[in-house]
Protein backbone atom coordinates (compact mmCIF):
# COMPACT_ATOMS: atom_id res chain seq x y z
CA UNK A 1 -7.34 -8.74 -17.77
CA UNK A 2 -9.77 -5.73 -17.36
CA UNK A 3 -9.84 -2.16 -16.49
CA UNK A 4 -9.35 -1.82 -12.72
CA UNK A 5 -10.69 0.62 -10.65
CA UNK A 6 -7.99 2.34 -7.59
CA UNK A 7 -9.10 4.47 -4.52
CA UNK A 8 -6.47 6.05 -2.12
CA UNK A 9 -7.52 6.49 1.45
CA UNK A 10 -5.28 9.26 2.25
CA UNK A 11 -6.42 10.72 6.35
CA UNK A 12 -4.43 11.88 9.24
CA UNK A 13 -4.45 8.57 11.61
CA UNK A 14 -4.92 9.33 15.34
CA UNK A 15 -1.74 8.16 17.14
CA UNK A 16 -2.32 4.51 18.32
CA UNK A 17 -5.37 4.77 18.39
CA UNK A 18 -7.38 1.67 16.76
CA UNK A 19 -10.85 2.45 17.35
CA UNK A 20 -10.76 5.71 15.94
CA UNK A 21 -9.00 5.16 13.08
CA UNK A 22 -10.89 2.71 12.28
CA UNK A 23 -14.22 4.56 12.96
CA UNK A 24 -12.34 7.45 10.35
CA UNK A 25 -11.72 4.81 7.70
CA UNK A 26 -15.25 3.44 8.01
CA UNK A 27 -16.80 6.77 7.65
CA UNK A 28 -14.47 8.12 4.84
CA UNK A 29 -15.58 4.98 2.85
CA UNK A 30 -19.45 4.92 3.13
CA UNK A 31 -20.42 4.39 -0.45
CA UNK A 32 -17.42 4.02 -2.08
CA UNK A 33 -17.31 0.71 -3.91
CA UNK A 34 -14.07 -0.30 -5.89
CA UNK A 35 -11.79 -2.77 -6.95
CA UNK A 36 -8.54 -1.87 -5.17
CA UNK A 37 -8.93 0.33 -1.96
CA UNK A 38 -4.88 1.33 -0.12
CA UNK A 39 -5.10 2.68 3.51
CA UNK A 40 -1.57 4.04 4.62
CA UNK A 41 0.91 1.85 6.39
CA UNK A 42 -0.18 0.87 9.91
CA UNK A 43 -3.67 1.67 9.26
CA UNK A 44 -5.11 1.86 13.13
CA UNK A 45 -2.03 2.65 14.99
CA UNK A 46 0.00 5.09 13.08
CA UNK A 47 3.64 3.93 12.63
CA UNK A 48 4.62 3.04 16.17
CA UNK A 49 7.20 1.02 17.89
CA UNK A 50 4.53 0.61 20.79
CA UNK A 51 4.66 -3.08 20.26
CA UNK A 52 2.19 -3.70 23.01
CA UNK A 53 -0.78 -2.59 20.78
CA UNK A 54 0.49 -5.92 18.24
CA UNK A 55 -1.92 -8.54 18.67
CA UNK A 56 -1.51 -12.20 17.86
CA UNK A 57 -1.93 -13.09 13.55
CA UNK A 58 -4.93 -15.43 14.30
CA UNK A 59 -8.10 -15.13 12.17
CA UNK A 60 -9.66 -13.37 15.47
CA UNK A 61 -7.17 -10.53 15.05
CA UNK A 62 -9.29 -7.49 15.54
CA UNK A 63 -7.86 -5.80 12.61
CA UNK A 64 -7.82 -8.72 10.02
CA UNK A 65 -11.93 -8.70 11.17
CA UNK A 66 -12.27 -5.02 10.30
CA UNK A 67 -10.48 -5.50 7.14
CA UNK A 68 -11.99 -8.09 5.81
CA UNK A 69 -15.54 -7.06 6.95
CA UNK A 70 -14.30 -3.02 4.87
CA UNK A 71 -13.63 -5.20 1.95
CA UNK A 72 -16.93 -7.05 1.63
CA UNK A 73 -18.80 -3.31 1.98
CA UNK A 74 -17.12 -1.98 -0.44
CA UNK A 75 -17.30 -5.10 -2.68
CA UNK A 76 -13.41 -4.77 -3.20
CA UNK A 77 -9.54 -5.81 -2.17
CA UNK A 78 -8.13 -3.57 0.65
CA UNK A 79 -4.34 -3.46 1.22
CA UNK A 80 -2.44 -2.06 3.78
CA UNK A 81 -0.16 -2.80 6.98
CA UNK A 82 -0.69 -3.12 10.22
CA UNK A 83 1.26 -3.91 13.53
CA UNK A 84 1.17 -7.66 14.12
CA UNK A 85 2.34 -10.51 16.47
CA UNK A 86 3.57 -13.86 15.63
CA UNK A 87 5.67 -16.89 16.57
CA UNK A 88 8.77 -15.44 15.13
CA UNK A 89 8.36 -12.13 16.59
CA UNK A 90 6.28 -8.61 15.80
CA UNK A 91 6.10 -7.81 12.02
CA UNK A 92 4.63 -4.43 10.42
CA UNK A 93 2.36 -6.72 8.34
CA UNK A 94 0.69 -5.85 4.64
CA UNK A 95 -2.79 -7.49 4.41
CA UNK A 96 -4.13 -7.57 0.89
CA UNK A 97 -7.87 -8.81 1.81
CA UNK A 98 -10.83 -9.49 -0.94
CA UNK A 99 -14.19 -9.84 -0.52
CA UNK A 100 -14.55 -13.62 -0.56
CA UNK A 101 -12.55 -13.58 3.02
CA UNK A 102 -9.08 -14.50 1.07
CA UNK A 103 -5.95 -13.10 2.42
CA UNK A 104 -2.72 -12.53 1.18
CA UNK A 105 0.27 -11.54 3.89
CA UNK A 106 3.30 -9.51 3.17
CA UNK A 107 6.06 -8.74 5.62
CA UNK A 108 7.84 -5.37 5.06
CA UNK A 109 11.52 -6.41 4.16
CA UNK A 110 13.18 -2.94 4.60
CA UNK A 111 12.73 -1.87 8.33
CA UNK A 112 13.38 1.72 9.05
CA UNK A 113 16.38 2.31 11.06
CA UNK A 114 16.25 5.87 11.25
CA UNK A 115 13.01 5.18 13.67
CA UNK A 116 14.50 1.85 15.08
CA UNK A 117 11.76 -0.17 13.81
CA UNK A 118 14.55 -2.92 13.13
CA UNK A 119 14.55 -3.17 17.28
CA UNK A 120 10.80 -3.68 17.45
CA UNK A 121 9.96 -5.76 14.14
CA UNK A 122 11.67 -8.12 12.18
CA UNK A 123 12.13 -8.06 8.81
CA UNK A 124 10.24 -9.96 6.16
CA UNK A 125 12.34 -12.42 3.73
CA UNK A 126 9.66 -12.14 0.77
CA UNK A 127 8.54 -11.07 -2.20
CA UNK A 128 4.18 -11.18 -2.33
CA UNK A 129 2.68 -10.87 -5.44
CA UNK A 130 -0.89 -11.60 -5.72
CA UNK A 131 -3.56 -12.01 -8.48
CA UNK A 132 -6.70 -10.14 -8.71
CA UNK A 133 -9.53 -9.38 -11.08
CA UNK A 134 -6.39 -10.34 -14.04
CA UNK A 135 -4.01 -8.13 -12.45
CA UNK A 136 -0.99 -8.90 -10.95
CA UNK A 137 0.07 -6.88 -8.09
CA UNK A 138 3.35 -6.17 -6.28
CA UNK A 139 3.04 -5.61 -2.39
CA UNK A 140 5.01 -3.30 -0.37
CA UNK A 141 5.43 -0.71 1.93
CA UNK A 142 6.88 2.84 2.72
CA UNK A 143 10.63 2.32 2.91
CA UNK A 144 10.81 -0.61 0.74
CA UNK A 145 9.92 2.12 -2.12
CA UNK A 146 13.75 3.35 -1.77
CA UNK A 147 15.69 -0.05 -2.77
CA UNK A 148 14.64 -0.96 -6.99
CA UNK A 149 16.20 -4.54 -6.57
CA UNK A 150 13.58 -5.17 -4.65
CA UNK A 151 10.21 -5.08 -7.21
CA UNK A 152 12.66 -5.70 -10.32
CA UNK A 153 10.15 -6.61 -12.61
CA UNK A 154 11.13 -9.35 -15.58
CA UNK A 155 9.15 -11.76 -18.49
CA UNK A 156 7.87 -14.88 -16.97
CA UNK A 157 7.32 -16.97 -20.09
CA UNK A 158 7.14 -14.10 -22.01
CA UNK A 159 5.23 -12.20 -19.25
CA UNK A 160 6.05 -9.27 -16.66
CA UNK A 161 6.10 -10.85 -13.22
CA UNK A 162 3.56 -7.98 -12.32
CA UNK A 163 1.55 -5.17 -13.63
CA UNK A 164 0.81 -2.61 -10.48
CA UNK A 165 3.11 -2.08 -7.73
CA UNK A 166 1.52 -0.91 -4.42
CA UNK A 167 3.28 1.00 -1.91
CA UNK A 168 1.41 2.23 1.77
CA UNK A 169 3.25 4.45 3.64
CA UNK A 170 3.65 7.06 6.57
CA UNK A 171 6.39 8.95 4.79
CA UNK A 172 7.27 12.14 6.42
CA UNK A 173 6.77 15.82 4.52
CA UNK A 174 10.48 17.20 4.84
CA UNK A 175 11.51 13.82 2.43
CA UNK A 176 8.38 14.01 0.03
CA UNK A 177 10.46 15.29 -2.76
CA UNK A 178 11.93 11.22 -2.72
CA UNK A 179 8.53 9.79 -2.40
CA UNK A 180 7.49 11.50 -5.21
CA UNK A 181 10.75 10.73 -7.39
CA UNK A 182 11.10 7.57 -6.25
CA UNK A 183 6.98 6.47 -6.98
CA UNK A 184 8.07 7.51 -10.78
CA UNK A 185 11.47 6.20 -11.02
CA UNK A 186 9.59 2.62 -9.91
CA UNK A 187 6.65 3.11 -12.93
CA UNK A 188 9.46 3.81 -15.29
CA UNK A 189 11.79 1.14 -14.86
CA UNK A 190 9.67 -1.34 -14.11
CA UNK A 191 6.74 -0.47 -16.61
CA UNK A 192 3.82 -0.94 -14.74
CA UNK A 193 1.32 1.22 -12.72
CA UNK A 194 2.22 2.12 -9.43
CA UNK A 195 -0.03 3.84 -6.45
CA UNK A 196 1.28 4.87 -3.17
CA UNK A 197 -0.98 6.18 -0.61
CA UNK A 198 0.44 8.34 2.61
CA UNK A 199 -1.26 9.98 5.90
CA UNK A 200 -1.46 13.23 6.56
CA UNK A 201 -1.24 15.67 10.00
CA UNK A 202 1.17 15.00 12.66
CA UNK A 203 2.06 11.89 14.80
CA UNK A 204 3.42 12.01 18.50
CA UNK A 205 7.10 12.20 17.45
CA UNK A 206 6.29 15.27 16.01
CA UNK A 207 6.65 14.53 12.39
CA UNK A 208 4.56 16.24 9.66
CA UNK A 209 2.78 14.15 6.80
CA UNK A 210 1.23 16.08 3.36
CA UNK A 211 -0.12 13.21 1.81
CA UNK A 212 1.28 13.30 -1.83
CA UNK A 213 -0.63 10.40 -2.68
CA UNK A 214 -0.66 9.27 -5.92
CA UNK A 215 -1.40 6.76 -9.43
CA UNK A 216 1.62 6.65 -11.77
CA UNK A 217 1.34 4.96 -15.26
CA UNK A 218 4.43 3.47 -17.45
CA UNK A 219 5.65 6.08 -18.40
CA UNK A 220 5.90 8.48 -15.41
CA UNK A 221 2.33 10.17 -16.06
CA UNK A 222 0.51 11.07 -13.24
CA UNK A 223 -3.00 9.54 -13.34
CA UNK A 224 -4.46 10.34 -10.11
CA UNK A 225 -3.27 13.26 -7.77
CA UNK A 226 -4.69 13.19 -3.91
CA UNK A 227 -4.82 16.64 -2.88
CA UNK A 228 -2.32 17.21 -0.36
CA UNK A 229 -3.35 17.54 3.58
CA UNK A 230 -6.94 16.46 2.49
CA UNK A 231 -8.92 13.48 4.46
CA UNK A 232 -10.29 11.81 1.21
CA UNK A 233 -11.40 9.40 -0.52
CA UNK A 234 -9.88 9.53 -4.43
CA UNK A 235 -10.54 7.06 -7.64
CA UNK A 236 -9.21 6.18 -10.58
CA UNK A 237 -9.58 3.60 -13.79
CA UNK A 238 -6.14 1.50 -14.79
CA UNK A 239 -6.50 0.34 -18.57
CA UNK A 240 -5.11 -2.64 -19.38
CA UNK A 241 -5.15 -2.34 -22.97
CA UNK A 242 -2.98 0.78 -22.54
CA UNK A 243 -0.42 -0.78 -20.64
CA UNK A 244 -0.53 -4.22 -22.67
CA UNK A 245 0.23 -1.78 -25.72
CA UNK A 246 2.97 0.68 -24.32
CA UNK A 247 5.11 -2.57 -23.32
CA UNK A 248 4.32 -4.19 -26.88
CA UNK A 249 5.63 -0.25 -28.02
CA UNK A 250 8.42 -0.24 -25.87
CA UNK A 251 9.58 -3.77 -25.17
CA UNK A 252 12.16 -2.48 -22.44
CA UNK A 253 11.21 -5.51 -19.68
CA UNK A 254 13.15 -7.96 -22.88
């Protein structure tokens, strides 16, 4: 396990949209090369119920192409979601993609009813953890962050499940004060790193975003703060060693 190195993509997404969004994420990243890049939830849409825009999960998916292509310029793993079409229905879909063309799927599990996305996508019935460069890392997104049973993390042969929990979102600006509560509460209690990136500006229903995107150690310390309402590009190192010692310190996961 070695030091890993976290951007946040924090930008105000044009509303459904795919070509310029992903025109803005291509341009915010020129030059950046990292391990671990998040883009917020529904990268190239915004969050929409506009279903039509959800193309079939094939390897020819237009965003899955972009994706993958972002991850092998900036030499790094990109997660977020995106708006997706399969057999079973439309799914808001996490793609964690690395360079080598691998990818790992997550389906959000906690649908927002407030919004109605339960009508439009179905919810996933997983867990996704995936390995990468020695790290372990918990996928999920935006309203997942508000239910703990969900990433409760526990010794697997004498080893936590995961180390770094992930969370991309489009949470709203008049319920930021849970977002950033709730990011902490989930490094605490589950000591392990946790990022959560989130847009900024306003979408077509009128709802204001301010960012408050963040890097959160084990014990509730910021490490990174995104400056709020800024279209940027921000970095940070994870050490392992520190977090393999603070849960020798404090054995809490036993």
């Amino acid at each position: 396990m070695q030091d890993l190195r976290l951007s946040l993509l924090q930008f105000d997404q044009v509303w459904e949209d795919k070509a310029a969004n992903r025109a803005k994420i291509s341009s915010l990243t020129q030059g950046l090369t990292t391990d671990v890049l998040l883009i917020p939830e529904m990268m190239d849409t915004g969050f929409s119920m506009n279903t039509v825009l959800a193309e079939e999960w094939t390897d020819s998916n237009s965003s899955l192409v972009f994706l993958r292509d972002l991850s092998k310029r900036i030499k790094g793993a990109v997660y977020t979601s995106v708006m997706a079409k399969t057999k079973a229905g439309n799914v808001n879909r996490g793609v964690f993609v690395t360079p080598d063309g691998k990818v790992e799927l997550y389906d959000k599990r906690k649908t927002f009813k407030m919004a109605g996305e339960h009508h439009y996508y179905l919810s996933g019935e997983e867990e996704r953890v995936v390995s990468h460069k020695g790290w372990n890392i918990n996928l999920q997104i935006c309203f997942d962050l508000r239910f703990p049973e969900l990433t409760r993390n526990y010794l697997i042969q004498g080893m936590p499940k995961y180390d770094l929990l992930l969370y991309v979102a489009n949470w709203p600006e008049r319920r930021i004060t849970h977002w950033d509560a709730l990011l902490k509460a989930r490094a605490i209690e589950n000591q392990c790193f946790v990022a959560g990136v989130n847009r900024i500006g306003q979408d077509a229903n009128q709802l204001t975003y301010s960012g408050n995107s963040w890097v959160i150690a084990m014990d509730g310390i910021e490490r990174l703060i995104v400056p709020k309402k800024k279209e940027v590009v921000f970095s940070c190192a994870l050490s392992a060693v520190e977090l393999q010692n603070y849960r020798q310190k404090l054995s809490f996961l036993e």
